[in-house]
PDB file of N, CA and C in Angstrom:
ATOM      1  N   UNK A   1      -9.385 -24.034   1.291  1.00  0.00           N
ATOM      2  CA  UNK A   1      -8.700 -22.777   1.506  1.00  0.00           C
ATOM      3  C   UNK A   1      -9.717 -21.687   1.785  1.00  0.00           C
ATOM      4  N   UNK A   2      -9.625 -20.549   2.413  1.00  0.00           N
ATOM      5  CA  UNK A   2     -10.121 -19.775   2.986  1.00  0.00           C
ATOM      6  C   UNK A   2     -10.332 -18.730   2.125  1.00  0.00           C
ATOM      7  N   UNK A   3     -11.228 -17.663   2.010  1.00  0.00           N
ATOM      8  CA  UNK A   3     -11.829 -16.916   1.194  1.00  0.00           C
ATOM      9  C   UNK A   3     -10.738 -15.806   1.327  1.00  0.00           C
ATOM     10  N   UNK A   4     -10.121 -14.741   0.339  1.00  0.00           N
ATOM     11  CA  UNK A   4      -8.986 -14.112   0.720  1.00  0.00           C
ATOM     12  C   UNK A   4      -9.606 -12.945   1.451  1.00  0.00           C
ATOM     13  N   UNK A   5      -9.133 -12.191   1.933  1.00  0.00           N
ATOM     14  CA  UNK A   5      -9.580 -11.287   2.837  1.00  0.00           C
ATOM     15  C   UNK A   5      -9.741  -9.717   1.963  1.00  0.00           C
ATOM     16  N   UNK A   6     -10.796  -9.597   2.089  1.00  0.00           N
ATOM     17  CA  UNK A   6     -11.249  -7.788   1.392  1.00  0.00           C
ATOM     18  C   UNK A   6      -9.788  -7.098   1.553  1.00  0.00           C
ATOM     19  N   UNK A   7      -9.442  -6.250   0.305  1.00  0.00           N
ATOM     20  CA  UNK A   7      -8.268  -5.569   0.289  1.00  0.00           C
ATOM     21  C   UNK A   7      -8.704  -4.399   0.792  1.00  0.00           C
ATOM     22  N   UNK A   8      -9.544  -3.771   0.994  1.00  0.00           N
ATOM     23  CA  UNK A   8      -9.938  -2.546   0.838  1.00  0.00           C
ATOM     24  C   UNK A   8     -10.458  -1.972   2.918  1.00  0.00           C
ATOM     25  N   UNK A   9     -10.779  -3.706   2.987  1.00  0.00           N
ATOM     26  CA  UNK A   9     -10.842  -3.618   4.711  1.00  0.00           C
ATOM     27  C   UNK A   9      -9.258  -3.821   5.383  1.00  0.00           C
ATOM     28  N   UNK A  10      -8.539  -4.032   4.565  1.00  0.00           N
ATOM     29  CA  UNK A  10      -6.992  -5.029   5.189  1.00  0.00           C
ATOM     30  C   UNK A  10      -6.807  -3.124   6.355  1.00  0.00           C
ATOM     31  N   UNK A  11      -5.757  -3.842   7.041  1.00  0.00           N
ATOM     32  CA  UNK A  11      -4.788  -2.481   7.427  1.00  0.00           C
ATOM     33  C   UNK A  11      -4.099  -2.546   6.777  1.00  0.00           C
ATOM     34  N   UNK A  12      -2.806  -1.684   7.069  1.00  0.00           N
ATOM     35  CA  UNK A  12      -1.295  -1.471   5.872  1.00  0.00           C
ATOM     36  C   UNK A  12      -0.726  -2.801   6.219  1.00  0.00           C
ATOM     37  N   UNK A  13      -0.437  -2.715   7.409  1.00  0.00           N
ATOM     38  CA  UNK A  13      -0.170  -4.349   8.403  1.00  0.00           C
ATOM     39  C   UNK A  13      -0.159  -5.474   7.289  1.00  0.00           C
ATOM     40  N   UNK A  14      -1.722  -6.017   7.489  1.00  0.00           N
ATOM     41  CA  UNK A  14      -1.918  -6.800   7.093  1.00  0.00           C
ATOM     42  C   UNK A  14      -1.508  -7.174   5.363  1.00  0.00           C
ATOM     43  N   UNK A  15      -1.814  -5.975   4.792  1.00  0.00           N
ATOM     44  CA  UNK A  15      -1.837  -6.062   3.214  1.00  0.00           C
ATOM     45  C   UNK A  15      -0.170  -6.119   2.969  1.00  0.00           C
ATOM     46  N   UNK A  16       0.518  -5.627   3.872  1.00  0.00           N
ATOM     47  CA  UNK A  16       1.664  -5.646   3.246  1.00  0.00           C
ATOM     48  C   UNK A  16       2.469  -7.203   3.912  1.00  0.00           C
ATOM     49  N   UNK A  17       1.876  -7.513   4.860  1.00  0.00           N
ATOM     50  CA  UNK A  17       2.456  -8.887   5.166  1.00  0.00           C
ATOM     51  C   UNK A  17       2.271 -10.140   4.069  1.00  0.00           C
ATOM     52  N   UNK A  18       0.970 -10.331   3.614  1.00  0.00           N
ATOM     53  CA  UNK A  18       0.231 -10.900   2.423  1.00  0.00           C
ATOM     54  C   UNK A  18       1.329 -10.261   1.283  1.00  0.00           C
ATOM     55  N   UNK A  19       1.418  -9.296   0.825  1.00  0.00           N
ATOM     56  CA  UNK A  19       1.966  -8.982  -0.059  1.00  0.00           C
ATOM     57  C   UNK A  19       3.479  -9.857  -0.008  1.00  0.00           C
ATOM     58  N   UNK A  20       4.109  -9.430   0.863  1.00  0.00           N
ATOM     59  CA  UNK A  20       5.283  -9.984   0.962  1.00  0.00           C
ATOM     60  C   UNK A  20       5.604 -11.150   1.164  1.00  0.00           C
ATOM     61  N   UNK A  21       4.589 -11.948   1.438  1.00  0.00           N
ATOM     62  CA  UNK A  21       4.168 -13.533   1.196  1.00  0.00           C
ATOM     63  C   UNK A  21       4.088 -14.151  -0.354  1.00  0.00           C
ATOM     64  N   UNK A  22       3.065 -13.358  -0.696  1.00  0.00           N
ATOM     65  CA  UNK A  22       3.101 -13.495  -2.406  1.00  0.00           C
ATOM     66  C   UNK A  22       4.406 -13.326  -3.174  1.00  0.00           C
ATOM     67  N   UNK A  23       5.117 -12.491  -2.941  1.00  0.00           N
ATOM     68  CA  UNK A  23       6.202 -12.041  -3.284  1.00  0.00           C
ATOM     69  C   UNK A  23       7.455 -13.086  -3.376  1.00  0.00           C
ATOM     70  N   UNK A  24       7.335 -13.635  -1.929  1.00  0.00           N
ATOM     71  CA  UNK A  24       7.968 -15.592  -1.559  1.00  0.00           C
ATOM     72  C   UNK A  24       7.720 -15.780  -2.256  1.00  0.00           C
ATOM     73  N   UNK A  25       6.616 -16.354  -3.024  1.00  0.00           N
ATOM     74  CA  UNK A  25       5.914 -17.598  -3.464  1.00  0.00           C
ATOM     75  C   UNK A  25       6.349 -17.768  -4.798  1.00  0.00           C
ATOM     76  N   UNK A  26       5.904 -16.449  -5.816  1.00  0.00           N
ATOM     77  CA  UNK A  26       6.505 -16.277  -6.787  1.00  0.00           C
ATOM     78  C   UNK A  26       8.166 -15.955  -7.057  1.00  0.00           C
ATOM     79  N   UNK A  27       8.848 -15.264  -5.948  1.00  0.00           N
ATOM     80  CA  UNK A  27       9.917 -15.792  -6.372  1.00  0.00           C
ATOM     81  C   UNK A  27      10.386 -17.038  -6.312  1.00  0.00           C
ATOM     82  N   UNK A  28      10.216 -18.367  -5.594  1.00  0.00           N
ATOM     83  CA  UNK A  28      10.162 -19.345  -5.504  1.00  0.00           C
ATOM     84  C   UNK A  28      10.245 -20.133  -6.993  1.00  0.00           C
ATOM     85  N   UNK A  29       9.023 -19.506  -7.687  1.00  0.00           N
ATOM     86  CA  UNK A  29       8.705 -20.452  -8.886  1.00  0.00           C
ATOM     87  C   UNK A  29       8.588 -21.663  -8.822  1.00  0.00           C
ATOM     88  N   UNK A  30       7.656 -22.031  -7.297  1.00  0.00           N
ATOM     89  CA  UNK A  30       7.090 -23.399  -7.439  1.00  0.00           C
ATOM     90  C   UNK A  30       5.539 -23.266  -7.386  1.00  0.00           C
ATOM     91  N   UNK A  31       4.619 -21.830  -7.668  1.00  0.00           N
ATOM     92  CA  UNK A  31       3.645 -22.199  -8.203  1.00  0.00           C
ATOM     93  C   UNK A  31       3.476 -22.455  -9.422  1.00  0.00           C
ATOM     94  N   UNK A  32       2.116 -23.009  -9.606  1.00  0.00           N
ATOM     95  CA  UNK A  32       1.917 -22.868 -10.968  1.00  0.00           C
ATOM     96  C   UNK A  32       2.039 -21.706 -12.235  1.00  0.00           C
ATOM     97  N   UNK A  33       1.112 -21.736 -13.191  1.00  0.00           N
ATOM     98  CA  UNK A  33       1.555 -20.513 -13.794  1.00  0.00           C
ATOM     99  C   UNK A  33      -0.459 -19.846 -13.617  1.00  0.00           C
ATOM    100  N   UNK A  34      -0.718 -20.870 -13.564  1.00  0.00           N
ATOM    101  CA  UNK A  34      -2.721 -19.776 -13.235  1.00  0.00           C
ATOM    102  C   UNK A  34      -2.079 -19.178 -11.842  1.00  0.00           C
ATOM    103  N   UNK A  35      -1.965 -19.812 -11.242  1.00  0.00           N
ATOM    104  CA  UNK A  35      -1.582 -19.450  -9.813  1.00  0.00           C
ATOM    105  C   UNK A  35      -0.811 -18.091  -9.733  1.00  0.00           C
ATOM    106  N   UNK A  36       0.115 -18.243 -10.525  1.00  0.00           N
ATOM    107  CA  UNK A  36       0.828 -16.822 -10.608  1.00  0.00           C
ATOM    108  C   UNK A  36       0.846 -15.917 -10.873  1.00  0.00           C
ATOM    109  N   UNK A  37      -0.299 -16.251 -11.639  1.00  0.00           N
ATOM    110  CA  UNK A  37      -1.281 -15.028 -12.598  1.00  0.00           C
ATOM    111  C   UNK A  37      -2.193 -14.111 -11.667  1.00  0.00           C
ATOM    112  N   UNK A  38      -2.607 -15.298 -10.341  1.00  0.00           N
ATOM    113  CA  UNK A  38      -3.912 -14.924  -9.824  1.00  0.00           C
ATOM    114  C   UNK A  38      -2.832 -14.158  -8.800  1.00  0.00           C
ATOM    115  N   UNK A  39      -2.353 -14.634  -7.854  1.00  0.00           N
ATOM    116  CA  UNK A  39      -1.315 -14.082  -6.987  1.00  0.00           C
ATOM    117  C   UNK A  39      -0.595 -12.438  -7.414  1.00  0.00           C
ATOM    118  N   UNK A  40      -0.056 -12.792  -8.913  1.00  0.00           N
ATOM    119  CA  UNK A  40       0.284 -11.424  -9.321  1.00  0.00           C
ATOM    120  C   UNK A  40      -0.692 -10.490  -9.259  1.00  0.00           C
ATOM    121  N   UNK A  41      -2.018 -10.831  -9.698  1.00  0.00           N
ATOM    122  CA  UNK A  41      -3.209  -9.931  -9.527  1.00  0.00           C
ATOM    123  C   UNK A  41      -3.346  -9.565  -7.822  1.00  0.00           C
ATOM    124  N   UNK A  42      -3.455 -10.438  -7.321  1.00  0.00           N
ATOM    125  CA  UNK A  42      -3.478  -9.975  -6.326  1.00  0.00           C
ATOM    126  C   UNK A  42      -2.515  -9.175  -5.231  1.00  0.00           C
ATOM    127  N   UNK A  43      -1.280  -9.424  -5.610  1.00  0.00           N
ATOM    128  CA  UNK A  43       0.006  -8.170  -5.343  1.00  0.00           C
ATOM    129  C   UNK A  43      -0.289  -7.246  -5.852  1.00  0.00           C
ATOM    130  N   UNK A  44      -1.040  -6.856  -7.216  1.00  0.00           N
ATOM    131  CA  UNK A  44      -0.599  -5.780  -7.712  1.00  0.00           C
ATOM    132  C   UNK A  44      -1.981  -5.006  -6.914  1.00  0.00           C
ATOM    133  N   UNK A  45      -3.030  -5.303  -6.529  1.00  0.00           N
ATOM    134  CA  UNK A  45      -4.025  -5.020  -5.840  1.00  0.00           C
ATOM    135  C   UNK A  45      -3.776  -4.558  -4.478  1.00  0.00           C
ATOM    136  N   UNK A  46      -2.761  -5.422  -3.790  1.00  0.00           N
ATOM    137  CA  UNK A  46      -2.309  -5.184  -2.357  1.00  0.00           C
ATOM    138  C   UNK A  46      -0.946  -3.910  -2.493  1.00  0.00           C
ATOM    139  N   UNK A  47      -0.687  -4.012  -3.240  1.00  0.00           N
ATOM    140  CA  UNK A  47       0.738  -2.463  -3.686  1.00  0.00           C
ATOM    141  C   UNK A  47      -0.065  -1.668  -3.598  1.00  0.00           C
ATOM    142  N   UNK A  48      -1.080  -1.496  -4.505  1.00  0.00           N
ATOM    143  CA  UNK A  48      -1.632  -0.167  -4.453  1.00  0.00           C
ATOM    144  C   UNK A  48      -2.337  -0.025  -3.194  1.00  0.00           C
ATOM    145  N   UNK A  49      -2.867  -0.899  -2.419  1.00  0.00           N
ATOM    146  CA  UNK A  49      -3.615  -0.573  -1.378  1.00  0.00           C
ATOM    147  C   UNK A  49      -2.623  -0.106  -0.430  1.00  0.00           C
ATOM    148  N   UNK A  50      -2.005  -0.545  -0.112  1.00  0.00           N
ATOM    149  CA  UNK A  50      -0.769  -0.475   0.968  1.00  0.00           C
ATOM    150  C   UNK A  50       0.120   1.348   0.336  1.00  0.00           C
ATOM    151  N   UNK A  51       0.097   1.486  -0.862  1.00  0.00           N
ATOM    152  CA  UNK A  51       0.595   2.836  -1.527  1.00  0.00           C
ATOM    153  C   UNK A  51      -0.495   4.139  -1.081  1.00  0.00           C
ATOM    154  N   UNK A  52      -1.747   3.860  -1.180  1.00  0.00           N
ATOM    155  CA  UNK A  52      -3.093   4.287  -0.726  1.00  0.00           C
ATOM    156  C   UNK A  52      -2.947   5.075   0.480  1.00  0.00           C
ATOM    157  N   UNK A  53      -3.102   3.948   1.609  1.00  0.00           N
ATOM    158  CA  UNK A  53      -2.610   3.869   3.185  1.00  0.00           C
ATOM    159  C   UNK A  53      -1.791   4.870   3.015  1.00  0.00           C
ATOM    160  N   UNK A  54      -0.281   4.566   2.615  1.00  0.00           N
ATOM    161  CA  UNK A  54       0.681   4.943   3.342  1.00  0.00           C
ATOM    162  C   UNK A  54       0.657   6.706   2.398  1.00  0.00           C
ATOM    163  N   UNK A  55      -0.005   7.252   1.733  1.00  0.00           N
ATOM    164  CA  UNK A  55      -0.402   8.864   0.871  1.00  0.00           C
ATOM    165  C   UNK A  55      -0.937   8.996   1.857  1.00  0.00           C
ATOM    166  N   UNK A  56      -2.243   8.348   2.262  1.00  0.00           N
ATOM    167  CA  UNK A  56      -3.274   8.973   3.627  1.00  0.00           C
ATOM    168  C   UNK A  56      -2.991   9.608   4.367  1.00  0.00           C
ATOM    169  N   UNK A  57      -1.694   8.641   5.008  1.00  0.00           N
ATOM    170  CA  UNK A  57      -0.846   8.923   6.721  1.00  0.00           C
ATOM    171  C   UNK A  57       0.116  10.395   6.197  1.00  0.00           C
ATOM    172  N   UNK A  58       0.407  10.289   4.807  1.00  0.00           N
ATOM    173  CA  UNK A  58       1.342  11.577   4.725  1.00  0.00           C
ATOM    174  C   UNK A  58       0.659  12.537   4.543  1.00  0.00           C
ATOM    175  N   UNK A  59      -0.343  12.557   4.003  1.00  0.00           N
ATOM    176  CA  UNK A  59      -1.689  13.687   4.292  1.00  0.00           C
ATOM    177  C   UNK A  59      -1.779  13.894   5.107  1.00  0.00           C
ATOM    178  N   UNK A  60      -2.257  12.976   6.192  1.00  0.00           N
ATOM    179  CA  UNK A  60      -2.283  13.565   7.539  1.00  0.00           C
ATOM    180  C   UNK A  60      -1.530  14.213   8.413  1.00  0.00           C
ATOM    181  N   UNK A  61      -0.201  13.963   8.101  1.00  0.00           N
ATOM    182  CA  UNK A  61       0.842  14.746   9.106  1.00  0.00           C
ATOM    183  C   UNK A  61       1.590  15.403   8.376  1.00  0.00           C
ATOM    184  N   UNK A  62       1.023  16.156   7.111  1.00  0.00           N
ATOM    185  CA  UNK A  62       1.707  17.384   6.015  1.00  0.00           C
ATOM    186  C   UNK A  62       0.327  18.381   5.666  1.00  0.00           C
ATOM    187  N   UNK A  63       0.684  19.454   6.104  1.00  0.00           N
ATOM    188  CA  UNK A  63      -0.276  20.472   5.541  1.00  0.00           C
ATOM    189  C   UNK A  63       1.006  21.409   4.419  1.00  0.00           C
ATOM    190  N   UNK A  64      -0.149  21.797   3.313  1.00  0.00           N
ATOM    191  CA  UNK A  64       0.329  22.806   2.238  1.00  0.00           C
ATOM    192  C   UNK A  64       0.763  24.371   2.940  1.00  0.00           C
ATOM    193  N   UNK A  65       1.322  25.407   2.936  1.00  0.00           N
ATOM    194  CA  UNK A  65       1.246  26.371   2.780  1.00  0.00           C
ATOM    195  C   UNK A  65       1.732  27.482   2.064  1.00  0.00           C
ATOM    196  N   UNK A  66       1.763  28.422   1.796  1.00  0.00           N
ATOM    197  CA  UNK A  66       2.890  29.376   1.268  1.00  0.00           C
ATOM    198  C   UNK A  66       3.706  29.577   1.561  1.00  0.00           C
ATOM    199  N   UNK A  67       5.316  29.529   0.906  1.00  0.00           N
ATOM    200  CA  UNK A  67       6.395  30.418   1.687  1.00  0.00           C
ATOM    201  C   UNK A  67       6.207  31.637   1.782  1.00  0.00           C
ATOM    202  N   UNK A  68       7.622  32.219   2.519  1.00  0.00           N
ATOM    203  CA  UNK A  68       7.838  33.792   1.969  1.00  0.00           C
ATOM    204  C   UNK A  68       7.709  34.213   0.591  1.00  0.00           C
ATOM    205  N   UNK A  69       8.286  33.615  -0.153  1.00  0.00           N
ATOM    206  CA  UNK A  69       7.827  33.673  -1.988  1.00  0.00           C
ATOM    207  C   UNK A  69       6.384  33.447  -2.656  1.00  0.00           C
ATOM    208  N   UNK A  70       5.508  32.995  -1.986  1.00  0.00           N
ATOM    209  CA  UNK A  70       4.395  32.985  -2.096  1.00  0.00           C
ATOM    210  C   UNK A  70       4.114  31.378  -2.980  1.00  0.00           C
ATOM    211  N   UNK A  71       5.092  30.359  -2.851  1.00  0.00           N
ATOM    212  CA  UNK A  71       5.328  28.878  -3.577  1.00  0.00           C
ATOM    213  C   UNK A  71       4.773  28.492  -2.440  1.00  0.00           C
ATOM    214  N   UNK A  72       3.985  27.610  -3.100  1.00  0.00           N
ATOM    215  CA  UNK A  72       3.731  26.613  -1.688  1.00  0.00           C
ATOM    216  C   UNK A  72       4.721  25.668  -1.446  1.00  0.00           C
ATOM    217  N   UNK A  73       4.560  25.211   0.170  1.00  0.00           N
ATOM    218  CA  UNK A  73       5.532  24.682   0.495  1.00  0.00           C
ATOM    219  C   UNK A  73       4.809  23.569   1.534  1.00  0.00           C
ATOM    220  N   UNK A  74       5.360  22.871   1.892  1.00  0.00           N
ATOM    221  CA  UNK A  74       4.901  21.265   2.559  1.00  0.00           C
ATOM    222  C   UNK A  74       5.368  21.537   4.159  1.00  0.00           C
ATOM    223  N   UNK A  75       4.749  21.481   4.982  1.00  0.00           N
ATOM    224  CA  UNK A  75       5.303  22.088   6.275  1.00  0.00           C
ATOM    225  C   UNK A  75       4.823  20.799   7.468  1.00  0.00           C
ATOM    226  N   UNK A  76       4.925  20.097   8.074  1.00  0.00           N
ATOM    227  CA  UNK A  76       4.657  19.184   8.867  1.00  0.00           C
ATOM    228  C   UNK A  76       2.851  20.096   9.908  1.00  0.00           C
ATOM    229  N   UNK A  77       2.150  18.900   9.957  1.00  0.00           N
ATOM    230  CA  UNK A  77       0.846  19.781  10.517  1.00  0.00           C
ATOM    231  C   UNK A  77       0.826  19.821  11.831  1.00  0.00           C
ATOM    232  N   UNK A  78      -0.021  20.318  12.380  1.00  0.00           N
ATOM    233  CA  UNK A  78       0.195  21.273  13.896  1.00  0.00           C
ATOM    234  C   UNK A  78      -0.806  20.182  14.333  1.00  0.00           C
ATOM    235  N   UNK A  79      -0.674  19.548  15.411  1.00  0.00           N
ATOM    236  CA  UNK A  79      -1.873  18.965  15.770  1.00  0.00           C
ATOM    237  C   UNK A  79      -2.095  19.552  17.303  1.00  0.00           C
ATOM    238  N   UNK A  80      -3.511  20.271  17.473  1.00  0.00           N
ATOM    239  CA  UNK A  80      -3.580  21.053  18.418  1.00  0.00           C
ATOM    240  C   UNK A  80      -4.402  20.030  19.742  1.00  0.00           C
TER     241      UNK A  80
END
């Protein structure tokens, strides 16, 4: 078997396809139970990465500003 692939290099793509593979497997309940252990570790590794990603992208296309009330408010960003 093949060495698993760096989580931290994956795209969202990728990590969330893997994820949702793992996700099969164990619902299945025809791995083992080390196996499920290691797999769960490794979902719970690929959630957050893929959770990561997808904060980034909303960073990127949300800037903060003030309202009229002086609250900040979440306004979609201007890309010039």
């Amino acid at each position: 078997m093949s060495e698993p692939a760096d989580i931290a290099a994956m795209t969202f793509e990728a990590a969330l396809s893997e994820l949702e593979q793992i996700v099969a497997r164990l619902e299945s309940g025809q791995a083992p139970l080390e196996a499920s252990i290691d797999m769960y570790k490794r979902g719970a590794a690929l959630k957050a990465h893929c959770e990561a990603r997808l904060n980034a992208a909303r960073l990127q296309v949300e800037q903060v500003s003030k309202g009229l009330d002086g609250a900040p408010a979440v306004e979609p960003k201007a890309f010039d």
